[in-house]
Protein backbone atom coordinates (compact mmCIF):
# COMPACT_ATOMS: atom_id res chain seq x y z
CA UNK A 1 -2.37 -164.14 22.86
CA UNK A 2 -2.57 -166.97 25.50
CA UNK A 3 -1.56 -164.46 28.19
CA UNK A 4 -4.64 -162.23 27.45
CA UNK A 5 -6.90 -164.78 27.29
CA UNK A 6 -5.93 -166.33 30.23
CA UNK A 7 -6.38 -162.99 32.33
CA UNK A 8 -9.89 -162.89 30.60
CA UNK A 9 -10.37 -166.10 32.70
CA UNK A 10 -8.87 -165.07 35.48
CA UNK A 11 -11.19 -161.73 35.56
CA UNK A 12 -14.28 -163.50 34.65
CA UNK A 13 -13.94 -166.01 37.17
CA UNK A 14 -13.03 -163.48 40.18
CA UNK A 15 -15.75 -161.86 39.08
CA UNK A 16 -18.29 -165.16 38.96
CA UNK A 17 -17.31 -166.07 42.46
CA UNK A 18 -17.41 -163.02 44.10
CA UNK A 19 -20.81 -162.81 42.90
CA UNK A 20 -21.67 -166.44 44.21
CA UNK A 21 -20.52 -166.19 47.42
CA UNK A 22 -19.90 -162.67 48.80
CA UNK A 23 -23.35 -161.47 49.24
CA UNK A 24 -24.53 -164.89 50.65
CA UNK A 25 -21.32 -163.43 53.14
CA UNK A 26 -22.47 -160.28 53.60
CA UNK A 27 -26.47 -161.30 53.97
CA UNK A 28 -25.33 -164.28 56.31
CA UNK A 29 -23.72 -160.89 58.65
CA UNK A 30 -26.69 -158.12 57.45
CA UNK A 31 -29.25 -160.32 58.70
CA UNK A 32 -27.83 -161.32 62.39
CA UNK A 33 -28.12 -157.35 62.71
CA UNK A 34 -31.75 -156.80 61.82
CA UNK A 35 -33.10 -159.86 63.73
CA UNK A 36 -36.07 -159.02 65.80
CA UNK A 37 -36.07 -155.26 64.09
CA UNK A 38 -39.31 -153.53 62.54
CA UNK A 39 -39.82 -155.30 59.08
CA UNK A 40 -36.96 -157.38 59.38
CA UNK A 41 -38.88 -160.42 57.55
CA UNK A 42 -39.29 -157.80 54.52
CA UNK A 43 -36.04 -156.85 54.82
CA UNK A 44 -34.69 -160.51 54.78
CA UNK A 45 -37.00 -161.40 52.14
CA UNK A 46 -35.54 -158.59 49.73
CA UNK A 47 -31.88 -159.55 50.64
CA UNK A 48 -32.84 -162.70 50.20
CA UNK A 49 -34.31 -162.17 46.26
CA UNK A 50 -31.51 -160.25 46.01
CA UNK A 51 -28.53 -162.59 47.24
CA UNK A 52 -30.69 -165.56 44.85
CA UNK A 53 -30.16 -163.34 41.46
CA UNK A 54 -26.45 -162.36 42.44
CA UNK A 55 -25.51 -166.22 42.84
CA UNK A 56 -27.72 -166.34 39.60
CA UNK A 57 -25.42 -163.94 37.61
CA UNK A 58 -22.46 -164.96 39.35
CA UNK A 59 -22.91 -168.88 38.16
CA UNK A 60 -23.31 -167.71 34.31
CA UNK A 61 -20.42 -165.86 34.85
CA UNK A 62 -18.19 -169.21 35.99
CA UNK A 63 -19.72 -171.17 33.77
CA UNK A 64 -18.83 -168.76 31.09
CA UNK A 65 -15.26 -168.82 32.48
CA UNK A 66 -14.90 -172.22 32.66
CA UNK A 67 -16.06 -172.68 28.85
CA UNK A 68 -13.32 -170.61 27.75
CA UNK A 69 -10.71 -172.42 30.51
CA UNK A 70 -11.59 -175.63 28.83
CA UNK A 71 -10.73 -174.57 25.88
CA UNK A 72 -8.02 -172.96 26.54
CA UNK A 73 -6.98 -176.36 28.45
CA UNK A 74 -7.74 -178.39 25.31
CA UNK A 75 -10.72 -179.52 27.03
CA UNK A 76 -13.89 -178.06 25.35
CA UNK A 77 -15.80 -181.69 24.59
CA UNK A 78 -16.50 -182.12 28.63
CA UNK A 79 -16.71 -177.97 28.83
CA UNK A 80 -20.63 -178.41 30.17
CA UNK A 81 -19.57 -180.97 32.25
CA UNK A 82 -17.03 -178.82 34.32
CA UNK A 83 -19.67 -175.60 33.89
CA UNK A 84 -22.61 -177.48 35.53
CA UNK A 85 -20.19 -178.26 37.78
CA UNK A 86 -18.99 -174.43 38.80
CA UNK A 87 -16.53 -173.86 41.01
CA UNK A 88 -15.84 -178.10 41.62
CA UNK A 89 -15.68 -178.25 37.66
CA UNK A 90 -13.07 -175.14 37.74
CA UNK A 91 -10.92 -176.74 40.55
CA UNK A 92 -10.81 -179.84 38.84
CA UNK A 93 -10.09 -178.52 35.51
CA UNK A 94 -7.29 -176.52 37.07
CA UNK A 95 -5.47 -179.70 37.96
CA UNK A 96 -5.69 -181.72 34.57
CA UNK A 97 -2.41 -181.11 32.12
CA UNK A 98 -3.09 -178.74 29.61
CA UNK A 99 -3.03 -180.38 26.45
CA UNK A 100 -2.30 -177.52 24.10
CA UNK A 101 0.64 -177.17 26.22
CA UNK A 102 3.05 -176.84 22.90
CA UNK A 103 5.80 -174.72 24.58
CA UNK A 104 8.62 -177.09 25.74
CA UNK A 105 10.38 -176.69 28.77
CA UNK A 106 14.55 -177.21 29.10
CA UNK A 107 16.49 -176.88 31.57
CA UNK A 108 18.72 -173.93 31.47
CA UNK A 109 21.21 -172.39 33.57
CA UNK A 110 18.13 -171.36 35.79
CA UNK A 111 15.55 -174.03 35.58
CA UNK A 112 13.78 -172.88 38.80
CA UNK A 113 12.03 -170.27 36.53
CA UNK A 114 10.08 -172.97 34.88
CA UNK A 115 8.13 -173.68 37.66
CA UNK A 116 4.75 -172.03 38.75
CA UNK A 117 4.61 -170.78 42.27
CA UNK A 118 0.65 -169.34 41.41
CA UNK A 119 0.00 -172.63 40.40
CA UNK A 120 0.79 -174.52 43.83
CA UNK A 121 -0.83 -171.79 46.04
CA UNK A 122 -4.23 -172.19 44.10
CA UNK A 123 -4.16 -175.85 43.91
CA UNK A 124 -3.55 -175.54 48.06
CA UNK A 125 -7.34 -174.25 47.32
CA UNK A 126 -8.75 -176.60 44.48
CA UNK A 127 -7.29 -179.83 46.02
CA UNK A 128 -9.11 -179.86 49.25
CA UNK A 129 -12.55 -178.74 46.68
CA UNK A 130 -11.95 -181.68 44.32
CA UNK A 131 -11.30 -183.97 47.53
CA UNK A 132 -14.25 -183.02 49.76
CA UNK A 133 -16.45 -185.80 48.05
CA UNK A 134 -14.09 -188.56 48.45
CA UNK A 135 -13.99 -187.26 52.07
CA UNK A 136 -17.52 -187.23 52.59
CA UNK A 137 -17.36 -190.80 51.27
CA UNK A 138 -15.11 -191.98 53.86
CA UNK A 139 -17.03 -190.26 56.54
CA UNK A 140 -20.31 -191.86 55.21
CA UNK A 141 -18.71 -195.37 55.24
CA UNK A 142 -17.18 -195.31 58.65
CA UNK A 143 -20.67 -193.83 60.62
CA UNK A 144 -23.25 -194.35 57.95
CA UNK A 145 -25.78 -192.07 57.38
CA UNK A 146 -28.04 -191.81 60.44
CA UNK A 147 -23.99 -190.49 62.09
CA UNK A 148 -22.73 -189.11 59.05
CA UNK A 149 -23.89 -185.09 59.83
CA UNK A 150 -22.86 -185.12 63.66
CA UNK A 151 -19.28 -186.63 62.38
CA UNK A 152 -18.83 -183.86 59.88
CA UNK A 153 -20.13 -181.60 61.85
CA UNK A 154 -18.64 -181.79 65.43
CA UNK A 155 -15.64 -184.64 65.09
CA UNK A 156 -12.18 -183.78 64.96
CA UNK A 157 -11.40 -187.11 63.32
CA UNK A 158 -13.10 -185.71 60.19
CA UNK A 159 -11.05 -183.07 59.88
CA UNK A 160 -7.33 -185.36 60.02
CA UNK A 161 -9.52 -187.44 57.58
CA UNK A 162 -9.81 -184.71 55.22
CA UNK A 163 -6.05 -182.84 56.11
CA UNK A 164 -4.37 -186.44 55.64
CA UNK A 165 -5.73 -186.76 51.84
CA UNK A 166 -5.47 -183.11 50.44
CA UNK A 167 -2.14 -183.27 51.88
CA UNK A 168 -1.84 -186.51 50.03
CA UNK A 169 -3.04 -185.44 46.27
CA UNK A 170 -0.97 -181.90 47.15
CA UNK A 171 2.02 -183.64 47.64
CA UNK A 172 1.83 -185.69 44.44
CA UNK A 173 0.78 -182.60 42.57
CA UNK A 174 3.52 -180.46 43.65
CA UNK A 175 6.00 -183.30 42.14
CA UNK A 176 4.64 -183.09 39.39
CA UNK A 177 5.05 -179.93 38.49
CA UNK A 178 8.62 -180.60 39.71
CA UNK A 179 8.87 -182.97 37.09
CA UNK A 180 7.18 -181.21 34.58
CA UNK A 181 9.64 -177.84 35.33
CA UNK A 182 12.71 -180.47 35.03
CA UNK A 183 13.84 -179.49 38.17
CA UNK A 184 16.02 -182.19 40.03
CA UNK A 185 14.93 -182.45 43.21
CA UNK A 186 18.55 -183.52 44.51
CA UNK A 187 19.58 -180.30 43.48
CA UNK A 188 17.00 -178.80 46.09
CA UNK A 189 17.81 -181.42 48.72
CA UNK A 190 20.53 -181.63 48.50
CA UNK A 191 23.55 -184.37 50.52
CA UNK A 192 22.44 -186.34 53.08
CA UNK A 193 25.49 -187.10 54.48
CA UNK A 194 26.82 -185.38 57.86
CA UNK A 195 23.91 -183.92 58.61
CA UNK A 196 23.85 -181.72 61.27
CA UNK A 197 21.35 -182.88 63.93
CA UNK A 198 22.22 -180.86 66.95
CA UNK A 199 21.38 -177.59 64.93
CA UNK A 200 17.62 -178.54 64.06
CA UNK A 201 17.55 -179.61 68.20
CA UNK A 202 18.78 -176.74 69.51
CA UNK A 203 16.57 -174.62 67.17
CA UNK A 204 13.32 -176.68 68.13
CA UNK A 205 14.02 -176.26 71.94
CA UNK A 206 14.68 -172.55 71.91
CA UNK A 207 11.24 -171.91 69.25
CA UNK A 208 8.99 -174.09 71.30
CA UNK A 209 9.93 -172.14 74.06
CA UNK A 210 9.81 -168.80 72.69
CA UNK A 211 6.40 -169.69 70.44
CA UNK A 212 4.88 -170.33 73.84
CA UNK A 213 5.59 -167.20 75.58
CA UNK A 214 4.73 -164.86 72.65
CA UNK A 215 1.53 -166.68 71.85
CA UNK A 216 0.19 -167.07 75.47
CA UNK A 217 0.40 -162.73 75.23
CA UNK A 218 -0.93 -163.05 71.89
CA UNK A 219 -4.07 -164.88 72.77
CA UNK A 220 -4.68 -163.33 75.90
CA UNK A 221 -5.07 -159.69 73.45
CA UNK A 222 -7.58 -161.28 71.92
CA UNK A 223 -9.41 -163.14 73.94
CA UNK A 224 -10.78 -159.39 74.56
CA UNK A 225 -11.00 -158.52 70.64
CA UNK A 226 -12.79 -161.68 69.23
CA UNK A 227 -13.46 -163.27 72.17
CA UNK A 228 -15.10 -165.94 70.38
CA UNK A 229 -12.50 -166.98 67.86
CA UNK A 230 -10.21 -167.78 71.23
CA UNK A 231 -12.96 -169.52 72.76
CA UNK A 232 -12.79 -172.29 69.57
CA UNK A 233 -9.07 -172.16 69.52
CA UNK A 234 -8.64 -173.15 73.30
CA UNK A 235 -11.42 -175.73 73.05
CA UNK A 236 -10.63 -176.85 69.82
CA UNK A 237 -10.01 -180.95 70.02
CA UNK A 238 -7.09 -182.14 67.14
CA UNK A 239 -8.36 -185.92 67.43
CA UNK A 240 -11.01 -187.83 69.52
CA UNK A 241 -9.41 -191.07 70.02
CA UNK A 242 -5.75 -193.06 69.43
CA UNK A 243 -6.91 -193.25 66.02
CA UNK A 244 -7.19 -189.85 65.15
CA UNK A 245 -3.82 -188.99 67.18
CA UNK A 246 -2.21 -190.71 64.94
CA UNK A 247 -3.84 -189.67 62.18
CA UNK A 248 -2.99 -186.23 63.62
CA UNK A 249 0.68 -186.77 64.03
CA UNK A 250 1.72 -188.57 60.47
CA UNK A 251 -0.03 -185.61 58.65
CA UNK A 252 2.13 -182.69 61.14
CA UNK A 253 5.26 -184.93 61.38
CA UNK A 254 5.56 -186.24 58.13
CA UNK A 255 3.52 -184.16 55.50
CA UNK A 256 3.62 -180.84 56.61
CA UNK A 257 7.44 -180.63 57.03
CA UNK A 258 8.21 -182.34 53.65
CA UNK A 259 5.88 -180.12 51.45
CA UNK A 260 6.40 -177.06 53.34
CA UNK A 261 9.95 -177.00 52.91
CA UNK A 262 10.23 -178.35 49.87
CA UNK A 263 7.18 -175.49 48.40
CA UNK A 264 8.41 -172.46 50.72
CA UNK A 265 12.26 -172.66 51.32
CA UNK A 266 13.36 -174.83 48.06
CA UNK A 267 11.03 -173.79 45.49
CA UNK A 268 9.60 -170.17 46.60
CA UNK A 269 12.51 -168.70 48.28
CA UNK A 270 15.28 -169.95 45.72
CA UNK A 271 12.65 -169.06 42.73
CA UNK A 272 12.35 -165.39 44.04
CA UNK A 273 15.78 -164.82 44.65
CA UNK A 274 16.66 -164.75 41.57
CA UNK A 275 14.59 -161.78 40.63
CA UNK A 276 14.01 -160.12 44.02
CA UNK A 277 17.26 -160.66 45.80
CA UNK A 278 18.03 -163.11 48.72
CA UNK A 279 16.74 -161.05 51.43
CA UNK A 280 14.00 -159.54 49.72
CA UNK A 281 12.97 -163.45 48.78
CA UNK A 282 13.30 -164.77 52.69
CA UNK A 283 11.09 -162.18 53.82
CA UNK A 284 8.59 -162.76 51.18
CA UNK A 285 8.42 -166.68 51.58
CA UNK A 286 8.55 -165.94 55.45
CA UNK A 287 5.30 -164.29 55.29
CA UNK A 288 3.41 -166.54 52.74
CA UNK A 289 4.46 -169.58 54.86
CA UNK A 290 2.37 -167.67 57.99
CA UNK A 291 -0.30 -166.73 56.02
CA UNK A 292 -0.59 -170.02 54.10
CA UNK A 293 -1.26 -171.15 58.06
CA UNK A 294 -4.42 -168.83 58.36
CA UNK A 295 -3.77 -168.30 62.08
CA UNK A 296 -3.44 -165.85 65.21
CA UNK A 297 0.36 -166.94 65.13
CA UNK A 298 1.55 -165.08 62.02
CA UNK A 299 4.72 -163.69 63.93
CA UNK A 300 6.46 -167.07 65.48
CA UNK A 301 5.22 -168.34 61.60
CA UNK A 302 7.07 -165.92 59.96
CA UNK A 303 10.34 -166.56 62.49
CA UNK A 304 10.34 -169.48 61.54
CA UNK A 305 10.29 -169.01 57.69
CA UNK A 306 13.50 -166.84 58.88
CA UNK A 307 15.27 -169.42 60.96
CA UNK A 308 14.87 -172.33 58.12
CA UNK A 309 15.36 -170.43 55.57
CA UNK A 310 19.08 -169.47 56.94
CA UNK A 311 18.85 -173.31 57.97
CA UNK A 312 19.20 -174.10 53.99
CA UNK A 313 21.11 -171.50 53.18
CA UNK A 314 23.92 -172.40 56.03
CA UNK A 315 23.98 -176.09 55.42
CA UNK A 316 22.74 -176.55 51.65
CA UNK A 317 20.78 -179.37 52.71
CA UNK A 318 17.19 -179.34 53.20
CA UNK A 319 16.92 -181.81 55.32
CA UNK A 320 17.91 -179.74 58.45
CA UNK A 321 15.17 -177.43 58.02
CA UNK A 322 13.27 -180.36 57.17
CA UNK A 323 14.44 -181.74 60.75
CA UNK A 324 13.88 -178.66 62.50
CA UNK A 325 10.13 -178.59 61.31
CA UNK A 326 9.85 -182.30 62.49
CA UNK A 327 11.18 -182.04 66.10
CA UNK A 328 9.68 -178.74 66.60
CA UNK A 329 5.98 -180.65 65.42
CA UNK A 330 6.68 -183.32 66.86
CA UNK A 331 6.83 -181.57 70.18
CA UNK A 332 3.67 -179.82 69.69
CA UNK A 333 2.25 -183.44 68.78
CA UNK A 334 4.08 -184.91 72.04
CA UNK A 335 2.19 -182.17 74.27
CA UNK A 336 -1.00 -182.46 73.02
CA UNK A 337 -1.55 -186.35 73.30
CA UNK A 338 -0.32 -186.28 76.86
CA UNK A 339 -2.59 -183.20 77.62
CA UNK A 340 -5.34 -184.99 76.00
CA UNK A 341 -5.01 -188.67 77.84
CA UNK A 342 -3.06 -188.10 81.01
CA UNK A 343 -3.64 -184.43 81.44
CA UNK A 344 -5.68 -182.94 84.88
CA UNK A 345 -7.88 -181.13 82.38
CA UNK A 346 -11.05 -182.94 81.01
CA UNK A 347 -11.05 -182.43 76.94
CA UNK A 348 -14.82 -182.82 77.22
CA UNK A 349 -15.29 -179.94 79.32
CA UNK A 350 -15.26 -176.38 77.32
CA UNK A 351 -13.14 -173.62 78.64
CA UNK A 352 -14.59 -170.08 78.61
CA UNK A 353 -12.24 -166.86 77.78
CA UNK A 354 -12.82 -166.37 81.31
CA UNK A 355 -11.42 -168.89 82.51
CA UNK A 356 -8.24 -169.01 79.91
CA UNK A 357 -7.69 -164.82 81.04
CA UNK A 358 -7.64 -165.92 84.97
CA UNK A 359 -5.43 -169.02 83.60
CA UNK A 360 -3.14 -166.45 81.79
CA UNK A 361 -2.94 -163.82 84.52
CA UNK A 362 -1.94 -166.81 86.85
CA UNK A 363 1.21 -167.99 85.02
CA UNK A 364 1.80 -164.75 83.04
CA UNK A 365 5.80 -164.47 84.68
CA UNK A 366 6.34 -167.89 83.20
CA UNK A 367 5.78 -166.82 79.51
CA UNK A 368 7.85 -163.56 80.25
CA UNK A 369 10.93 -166.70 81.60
CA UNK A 370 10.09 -168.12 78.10
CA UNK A 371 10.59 -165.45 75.64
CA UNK A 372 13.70 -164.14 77.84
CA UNK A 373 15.38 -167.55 77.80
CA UNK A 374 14.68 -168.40 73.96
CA UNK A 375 14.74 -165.01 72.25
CA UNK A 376 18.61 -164.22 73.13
CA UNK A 377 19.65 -167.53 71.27
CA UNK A 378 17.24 -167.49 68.33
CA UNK A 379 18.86 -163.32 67.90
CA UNK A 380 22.34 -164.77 67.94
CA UNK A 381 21.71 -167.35 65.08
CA UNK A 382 19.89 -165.00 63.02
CA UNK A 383 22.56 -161.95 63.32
CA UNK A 384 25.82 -164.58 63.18
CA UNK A 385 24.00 -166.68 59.89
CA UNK A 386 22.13 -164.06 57.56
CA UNK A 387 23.24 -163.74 54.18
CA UNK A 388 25.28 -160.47 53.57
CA UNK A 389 26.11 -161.84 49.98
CA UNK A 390 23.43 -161.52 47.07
CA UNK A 391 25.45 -164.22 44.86
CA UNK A 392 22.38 -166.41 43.14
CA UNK A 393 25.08 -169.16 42.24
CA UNK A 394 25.62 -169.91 45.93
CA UNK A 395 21.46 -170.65 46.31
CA UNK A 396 21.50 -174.41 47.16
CA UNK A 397 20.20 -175.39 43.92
CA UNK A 398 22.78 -174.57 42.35
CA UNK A 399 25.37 -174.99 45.12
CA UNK A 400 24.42 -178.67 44.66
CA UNK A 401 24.15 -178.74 41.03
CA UNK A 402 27.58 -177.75 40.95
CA UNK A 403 28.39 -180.73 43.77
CA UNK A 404 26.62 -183.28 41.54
CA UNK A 405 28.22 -182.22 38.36
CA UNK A 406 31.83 -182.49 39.84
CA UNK A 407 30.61 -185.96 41.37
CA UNK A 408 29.54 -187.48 38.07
């Protein structure tokens, strides 16, 4: 009975957000089109009525999802609360513990099916919602309010500001729902003794290498398709000052390779191998990890879900994809503070797709070197490492579990 009522809520509030927000979407694009066209003010005005009654309808719809959420949650005597709310109220209810929770959890031979992939990939959404008004606090405090809209608005400090703490409240909600699963997280890290560190190094040098060359061709396509998304990328500044660089590295060098590894090769891949095969799960956690990203670089993304994903599976230890992820961001990190302080290129000065295409066609042989020198190596480790056996007991989880069992 819970399962159909929860896909009630699940319909409902699909249907109360697409409401909200994809006209304002599609007027936002309509409206571009018929500027300075015959009757375009009448036109606007009628999309505009019309946009105003769908977000009507489409907030009566959330808040009637959220009513039944909260009670579903155990949470109906601050229901209004969350409704007036909308879709803050539903992120934030999506976090709390459900308190009519009454089915208990043990750990059984295969405890990784107590946890909830679906719920970490939507929190990845409602964190950063339930965070943006602490954010906006922070921003407020640091350049009051006369600065306050340009710092939001055009500062790349903001953005760390606002990374660094959803990464934060994601990191300590994601062990939590370790803990609630009673999953051991040794089990998924695993020994971390003899680690292998020339394995991660190797890996990093021959990726950085190869991500370069394939991306360089990547944004050169299109820089002549959406000319204007390349224009932001190139220009785009990760940090302003020493501050924010630091900032910048602590949330790529230290956040992003713990969670990611621990969500997308310990929990997703080992989770889905148990029901969709090894392979079958690599692939599958390969391509949510470049997604996840939201990027032009979904193909060196998804090699590298491949290459640390045979990482763990090779070594049992998750600390050498963990490693891996490090060096290879802390590379990136490297580059981009010396580009941005000691580099020829002023960071102030915009570069136009012009400019980047005359940049690429320049230095095009070099990416070619890149990709010919890397791809060989990163071939040979996938083809001499990928898992020919479908044997679930050899998954690190419970390659480990087996470990610490003989141990104690």
């Amino acid at each position: 009975m819970s399962n159909i009522k929860l896909k009630e809520i699940r319909y409902l509030t699909i249907q109360g957000l697409s409401l909200q927000f994809l006209p304002i979407s599609i007027f936002g694009y309509l409206e571009s089109q018929i500027e300075n066209t015959i009757g375009s003010a009448a036109i606007s005005f009628l999309m505009g009525v019309g946009v105003f009654i769908c977000f009507l309808f489409g907030y009566a719809i959330c808040c009637l999802a959220i009513n039944k959420y909260a009670r579903y949650k155990g949470r109906k005597n601050y229901f209004y609360i969350y409704s007036i709310l909308n879709i803050f109220g539903l992120s934030l209810l999506f976090l709390l513990t459900n308190k009519n929770q009454s089915k208990a959890i043990d750990s059984d031979r295969n405890p990784l099916v107590n946890f909830s992939i679906s719920s970490i990939f939507i929190s990845w959404v409602a964190i950063p919602i339930v965070c943006m008004p602490l954010v906006y606090l922070i921003a407020l405090g640091i350049n009051g309010i006369d600065g306050f809209e340009e710092y939001i608005s055009g500062d790349g400090n903001f953005l760390i500001i606002a990374n660094f703490i959803g990464q934060v409240f994601l990191a300590l909600y994601f062990f939590n729902e370790l803990k609630r699963a009673k999953i051991n997280y040794k089990h998924i890290l695993g020994s971390l003794k003899q680690i292998d560190f020339k394995l991660p190094i190797m890996l990093t040098a021959a990726q950085y290498f190869f991500n370069g060359g394939i991306n360089s061709f990547t944004l050169y396509g299109l820089s002549f398709i959406i000319p204007q998304y390349v224009e932001n990328h190139i220009n785009h500044q990760y940090a302003t000052d020493i501050v924010g660089y630091i900032g910048f590295a602590i949330s790529a060098m230290l956040f992003a390779p713990l969670i990611e590894e621990f969500f997308f090769r310990g929990m997703i891949f080992q989770k889905l191998a148990l029901t969709r095969g090894i392979v079958k799960a690599m692939v599958i956690s390969a391509i949510a990890f470049a997604l996840v990203h939201f990027r032009y670089d979904l193909i060196p993304l998804f090699i590298f879900g491949i290459l640390y994903v045979i990482l763990y599976l090779k070594t049992k230890q998750l600390a050498v994809p963990i490693l891996a992820h490090f060096f290879y961001n802390a590379t990136v990190v490297a580059v981009r503070i010396y580009d941005h302080f000691f580099g020829d290129v002023d960071p102030s000065l915009p570069l136009t797709v012009a400019d980047y295409q005359q940049q690429f066609l320049e230095h095009w042989q070099w990416n070619i070197l890149y990709i010919a020198l890397s791809a060989p190596y990163l071939c040979y480790f996938v083809y001499k490492n990928f898992p020919r056996s479908n044997d679930t007991d050899k998954l690190p989880y419970f390659a480990n579990r087996k470990i610490s069992g003989r141990s104690t």
